[in-house]
C-alpha atoms as a PDB file:
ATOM      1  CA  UNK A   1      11.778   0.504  -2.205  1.00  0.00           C
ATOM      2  CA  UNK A   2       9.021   2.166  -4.065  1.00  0.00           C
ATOM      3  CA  UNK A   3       5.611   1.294  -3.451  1.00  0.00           C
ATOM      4  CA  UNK A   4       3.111   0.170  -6.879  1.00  0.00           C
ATOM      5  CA  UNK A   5       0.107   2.374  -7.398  1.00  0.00           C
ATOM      6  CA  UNK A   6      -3.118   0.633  -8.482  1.00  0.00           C
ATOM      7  CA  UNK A   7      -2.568   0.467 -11.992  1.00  0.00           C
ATOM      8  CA  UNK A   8       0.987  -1.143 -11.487  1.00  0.00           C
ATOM      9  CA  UNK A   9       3.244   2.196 -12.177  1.00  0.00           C
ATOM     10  CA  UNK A  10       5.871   2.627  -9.427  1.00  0.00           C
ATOM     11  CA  UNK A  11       4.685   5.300  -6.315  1.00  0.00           C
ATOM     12  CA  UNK A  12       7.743   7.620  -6.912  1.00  0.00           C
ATOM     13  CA  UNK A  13       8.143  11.606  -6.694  1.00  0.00           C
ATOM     14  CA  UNK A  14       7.169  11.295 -10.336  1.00  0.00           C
ATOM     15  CA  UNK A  15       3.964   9.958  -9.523  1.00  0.00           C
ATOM     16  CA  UNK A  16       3.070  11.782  -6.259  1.00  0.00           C
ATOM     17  CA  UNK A  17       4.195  15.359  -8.076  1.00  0.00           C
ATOM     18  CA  UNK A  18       1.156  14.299 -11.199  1.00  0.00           C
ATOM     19  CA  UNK A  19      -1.011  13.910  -8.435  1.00  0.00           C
ATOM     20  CA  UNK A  20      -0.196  17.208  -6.832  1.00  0.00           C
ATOM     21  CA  UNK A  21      -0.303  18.882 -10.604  1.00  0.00           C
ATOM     22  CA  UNK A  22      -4.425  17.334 -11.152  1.00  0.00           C
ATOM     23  CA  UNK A  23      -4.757  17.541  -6.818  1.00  0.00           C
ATOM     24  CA  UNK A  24      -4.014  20.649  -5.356  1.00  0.00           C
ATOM     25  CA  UNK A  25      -1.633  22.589  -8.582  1.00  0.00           C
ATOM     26  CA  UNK A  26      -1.519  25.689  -5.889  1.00  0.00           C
ATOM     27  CA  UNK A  27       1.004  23.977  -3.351  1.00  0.00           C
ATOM     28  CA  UNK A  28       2.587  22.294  -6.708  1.00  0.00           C
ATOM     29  CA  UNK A  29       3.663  26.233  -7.432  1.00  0.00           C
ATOM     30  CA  UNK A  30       4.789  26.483  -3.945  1.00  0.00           C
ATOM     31  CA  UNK A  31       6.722  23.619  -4.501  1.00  0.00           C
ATOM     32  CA  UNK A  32       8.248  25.625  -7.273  1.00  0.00           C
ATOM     33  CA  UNK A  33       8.743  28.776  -6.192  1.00  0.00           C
ATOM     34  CA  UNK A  34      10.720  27.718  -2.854  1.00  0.00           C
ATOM     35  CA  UNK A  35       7.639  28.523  -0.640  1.00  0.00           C
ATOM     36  CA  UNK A  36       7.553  24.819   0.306  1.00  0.00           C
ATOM     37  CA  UNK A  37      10.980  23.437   0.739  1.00  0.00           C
ATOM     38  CA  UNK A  38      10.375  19.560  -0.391  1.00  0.00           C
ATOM     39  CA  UNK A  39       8.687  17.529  -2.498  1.00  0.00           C
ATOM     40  CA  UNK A  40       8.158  15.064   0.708  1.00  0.00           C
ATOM     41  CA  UNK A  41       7.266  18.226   2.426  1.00  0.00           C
ATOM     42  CA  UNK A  42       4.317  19.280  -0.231  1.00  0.00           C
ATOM     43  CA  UNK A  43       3.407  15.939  -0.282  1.00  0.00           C
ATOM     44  CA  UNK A  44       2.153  15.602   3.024  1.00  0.00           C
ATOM     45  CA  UNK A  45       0.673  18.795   3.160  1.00  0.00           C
ATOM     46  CA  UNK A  46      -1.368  17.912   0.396  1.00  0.00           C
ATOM     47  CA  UNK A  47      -2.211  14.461   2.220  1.00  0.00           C
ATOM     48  CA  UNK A  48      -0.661  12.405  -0.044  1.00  0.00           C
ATOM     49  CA  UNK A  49       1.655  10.518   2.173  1.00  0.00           C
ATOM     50  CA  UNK A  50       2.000  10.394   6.042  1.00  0.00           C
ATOM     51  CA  UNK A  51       4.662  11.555   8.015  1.00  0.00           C
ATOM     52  CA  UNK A  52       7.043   8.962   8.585  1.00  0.00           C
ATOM     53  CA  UNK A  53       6.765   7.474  11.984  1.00  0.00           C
ATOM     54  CA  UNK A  54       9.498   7.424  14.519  1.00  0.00           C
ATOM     55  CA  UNK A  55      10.201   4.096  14.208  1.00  0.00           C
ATOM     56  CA  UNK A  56      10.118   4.414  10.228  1.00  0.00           C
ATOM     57  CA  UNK A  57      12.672   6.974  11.380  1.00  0.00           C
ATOM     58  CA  UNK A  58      14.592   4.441  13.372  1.00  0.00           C
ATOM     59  CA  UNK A  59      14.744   1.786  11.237  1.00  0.00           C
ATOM     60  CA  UNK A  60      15.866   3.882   8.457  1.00  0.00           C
ATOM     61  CA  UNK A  61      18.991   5.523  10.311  1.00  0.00           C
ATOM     62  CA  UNK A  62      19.874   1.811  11.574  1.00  0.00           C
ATOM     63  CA  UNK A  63      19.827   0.658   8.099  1.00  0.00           C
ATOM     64  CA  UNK A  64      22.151   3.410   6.686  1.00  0.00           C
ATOM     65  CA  UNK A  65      24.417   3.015  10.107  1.00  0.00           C
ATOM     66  CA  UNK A  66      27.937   1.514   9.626  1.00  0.00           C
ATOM     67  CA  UNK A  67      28.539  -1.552  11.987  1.00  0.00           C
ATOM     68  CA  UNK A  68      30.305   0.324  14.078  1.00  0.00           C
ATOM     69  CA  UNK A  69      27.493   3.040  14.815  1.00  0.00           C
ATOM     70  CA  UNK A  70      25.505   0.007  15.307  1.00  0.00           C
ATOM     71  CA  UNK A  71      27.413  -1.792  17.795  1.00  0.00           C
ATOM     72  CA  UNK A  72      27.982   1.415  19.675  1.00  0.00           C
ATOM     73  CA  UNK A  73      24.213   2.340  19.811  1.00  0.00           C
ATOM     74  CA  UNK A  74      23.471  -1.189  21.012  1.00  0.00           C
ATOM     75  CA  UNK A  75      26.156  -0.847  23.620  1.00  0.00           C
ATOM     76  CA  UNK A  76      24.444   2.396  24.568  1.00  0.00           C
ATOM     77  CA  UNK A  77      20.788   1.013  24.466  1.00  0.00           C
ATOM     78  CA  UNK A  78      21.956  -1.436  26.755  1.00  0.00           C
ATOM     79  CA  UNK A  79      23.040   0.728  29.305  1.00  0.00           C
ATOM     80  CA  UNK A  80      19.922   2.904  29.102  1.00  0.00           C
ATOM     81  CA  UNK A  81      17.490  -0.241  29.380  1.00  0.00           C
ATOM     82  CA  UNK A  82      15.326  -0.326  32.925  1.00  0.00           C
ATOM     83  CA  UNK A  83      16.603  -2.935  35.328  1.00  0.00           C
ATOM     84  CA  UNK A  84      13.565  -4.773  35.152  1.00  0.00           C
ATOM     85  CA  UNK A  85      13.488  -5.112  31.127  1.00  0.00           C
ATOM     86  CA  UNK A  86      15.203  -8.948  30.880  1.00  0.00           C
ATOM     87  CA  UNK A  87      18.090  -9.232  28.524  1.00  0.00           C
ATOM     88  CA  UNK A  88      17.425 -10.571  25.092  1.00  0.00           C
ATOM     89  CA  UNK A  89      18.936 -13.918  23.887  1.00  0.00           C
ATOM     90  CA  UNK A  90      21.155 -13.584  20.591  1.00  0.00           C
ATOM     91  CA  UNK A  91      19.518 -14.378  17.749  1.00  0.00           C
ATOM     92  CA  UNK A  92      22.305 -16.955  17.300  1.00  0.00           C
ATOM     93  CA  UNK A  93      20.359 -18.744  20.351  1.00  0.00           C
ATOM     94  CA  UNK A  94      17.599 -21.802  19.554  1.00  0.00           C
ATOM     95  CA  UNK A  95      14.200 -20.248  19.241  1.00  0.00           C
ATOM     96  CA  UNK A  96      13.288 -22.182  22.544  1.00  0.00           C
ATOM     97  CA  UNK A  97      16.065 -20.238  24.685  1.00  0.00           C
ATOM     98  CA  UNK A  98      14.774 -17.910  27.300  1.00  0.00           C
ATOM     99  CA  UNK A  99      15.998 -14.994  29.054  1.00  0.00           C
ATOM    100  CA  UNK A 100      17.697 -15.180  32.749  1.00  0.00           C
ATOM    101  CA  UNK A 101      16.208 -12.508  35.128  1.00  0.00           C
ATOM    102  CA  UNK A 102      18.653  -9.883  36.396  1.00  0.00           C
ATOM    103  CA  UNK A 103      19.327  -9.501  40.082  1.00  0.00           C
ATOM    104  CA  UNK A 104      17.442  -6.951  40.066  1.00  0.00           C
ATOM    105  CA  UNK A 105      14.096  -8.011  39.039  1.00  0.00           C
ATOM    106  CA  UNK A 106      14.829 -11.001  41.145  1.00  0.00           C
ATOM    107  CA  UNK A 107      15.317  -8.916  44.215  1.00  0.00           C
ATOM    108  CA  UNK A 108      11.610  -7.067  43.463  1.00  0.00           C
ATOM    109  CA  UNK A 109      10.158 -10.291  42.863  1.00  0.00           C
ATOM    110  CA  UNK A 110      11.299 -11.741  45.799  1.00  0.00           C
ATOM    111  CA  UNK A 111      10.398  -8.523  47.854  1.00  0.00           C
ATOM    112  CA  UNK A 112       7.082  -7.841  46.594  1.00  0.00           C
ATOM    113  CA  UNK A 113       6.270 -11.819  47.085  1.00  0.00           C
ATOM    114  CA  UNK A 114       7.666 -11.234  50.810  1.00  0.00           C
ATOM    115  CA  UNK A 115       5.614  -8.035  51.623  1.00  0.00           C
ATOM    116  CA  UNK A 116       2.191  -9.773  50.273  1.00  0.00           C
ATOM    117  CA  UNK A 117       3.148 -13.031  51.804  1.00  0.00           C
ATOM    118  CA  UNK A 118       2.328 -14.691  48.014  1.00  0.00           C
ATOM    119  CA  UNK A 119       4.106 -17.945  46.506  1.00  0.00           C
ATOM    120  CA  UNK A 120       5.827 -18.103  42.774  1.00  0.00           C
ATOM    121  CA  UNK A 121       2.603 -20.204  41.788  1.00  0.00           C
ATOM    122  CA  UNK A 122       0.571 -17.422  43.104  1.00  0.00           C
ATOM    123  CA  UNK A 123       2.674 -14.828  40.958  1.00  0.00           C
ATOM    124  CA  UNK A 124       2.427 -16.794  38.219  1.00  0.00           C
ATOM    125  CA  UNK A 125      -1.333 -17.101  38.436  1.00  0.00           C
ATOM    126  CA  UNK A 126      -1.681 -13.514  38.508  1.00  0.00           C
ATOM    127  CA  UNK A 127       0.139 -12.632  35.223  1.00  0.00           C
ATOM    128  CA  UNK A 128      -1.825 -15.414  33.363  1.00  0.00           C
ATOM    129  CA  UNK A 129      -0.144 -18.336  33.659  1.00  0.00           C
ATOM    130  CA  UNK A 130      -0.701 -21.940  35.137  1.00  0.00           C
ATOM    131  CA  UNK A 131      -0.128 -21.774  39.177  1.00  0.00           C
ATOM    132  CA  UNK A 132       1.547 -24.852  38.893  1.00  0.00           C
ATOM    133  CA  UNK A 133       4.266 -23.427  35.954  1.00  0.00           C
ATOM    134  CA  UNK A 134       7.424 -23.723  38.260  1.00  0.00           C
ATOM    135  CA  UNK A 135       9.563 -21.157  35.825  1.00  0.00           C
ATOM    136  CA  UNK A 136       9.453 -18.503  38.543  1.00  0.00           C
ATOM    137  CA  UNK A 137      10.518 -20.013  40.891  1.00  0.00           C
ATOM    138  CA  UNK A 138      13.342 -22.278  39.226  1.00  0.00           C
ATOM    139  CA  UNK A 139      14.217 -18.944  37.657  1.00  0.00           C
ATOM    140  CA  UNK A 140      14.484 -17.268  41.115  1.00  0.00           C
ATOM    141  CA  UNK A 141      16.080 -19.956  43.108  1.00  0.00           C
ATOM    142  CA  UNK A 142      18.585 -21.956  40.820  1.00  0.00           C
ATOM    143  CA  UNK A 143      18.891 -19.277  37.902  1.00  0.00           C
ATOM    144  CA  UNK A 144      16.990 -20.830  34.895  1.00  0.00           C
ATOM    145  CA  UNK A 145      15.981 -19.117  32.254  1.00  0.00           C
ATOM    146  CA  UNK A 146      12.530 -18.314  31.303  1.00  0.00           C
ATOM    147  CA  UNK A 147      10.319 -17.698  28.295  1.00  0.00           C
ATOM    148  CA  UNK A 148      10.406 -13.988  26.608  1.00  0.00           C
ATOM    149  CA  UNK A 149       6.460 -13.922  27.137  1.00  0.00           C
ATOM    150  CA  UNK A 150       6.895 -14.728  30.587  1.00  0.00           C
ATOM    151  CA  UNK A 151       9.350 -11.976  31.439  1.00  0.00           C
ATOM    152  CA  UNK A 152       7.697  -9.534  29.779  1.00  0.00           C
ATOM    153  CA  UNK A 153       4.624 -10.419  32.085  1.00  0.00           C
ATOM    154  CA  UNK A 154       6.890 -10.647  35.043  1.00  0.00           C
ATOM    155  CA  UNK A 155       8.116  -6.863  34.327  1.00  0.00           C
ATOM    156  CA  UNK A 156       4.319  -5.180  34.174  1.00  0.00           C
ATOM    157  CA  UNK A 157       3.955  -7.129  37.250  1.00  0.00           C
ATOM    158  CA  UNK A 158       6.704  -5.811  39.516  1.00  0.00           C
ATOM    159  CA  UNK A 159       5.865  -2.039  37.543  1.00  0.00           C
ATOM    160  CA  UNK A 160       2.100  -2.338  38.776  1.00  0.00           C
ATOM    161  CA  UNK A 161       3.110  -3.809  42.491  1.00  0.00           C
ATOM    162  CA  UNK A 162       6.170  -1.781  43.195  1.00  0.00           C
ATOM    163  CA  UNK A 163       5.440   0.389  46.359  1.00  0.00           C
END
């Protein structure tokens, strides 16, 4: 998609290149003679447009991806993901669905509660949540599933108290 300049006209190489002709014309006859090897290139040396960020980057390579190069780099970001990152819920799931902690995180939890003698309610006070929320520790001791927001907090937690 092209972005619209200010007077409506579309922000395409054809626009970008008549600013680099009134802008900076030297790096134009770079451009021209090879010396520069894009147009995206002489662009951003000009400072006309920003590198793209790696995300940009990202998001652009998933979107040209077959399904197959998807499902495979999902299968391998899976495996690379920290033990103590929760799993996501499909996006199938109801908006209210919440994550299950792995055995992993629950083991740390547990541990690091153990070794400072602290309750679930005490935990949960600590990441900025009601003392009295029992999520924790239904999640740790029958296996219910939590809130995203909640194991996100629970995961800086066990990074910032693990020994």
């Amino acid at each position: 998609m092209s972005e619209r300049s200010p007077s409506g006209g579309t922000r395409d190489n054809k626009y970008y290149l008549g600013r680099l002709k009134r802008e900076a014309p030297a790096l134009l006859a770079d451009l021209e003679s090879g010396k520069i090897a894009s147009p995206a290139e002489a662009f951003r040396v000009a400072g006309l447009k920003r590198p793209r960020t790696r995300l940009q980057e990202l998001k652009n390579s998933w979107s040209k991806a077959s399904v197959a190069e998807q499902r495979e780099f999902l299968g391998w970001l899976r495996a690379t993901i920290p033990s103590h990152t929760p799993t996501p819920v499909s996006r199938s799931a109801p908006a209210t669905a919440g994550v299950a902690l792995s055995d992993a995180m629950k083991r740390d939890i547990l541990r690091i509660m153990a070794g400072r003698a602290i309750t679930s309610g005490q935990v949960m006070k600590e990441i900025g949540f009601k003392a009295l929320n029992p999520s924790l520790g239904l999640a740790l001791h029958r296996g219910t599933k939590i809130e995203p927001k909640l194991a996100a907090a629970l995961s800086k937690w066990i990074f910032e108290n693990v020994d």
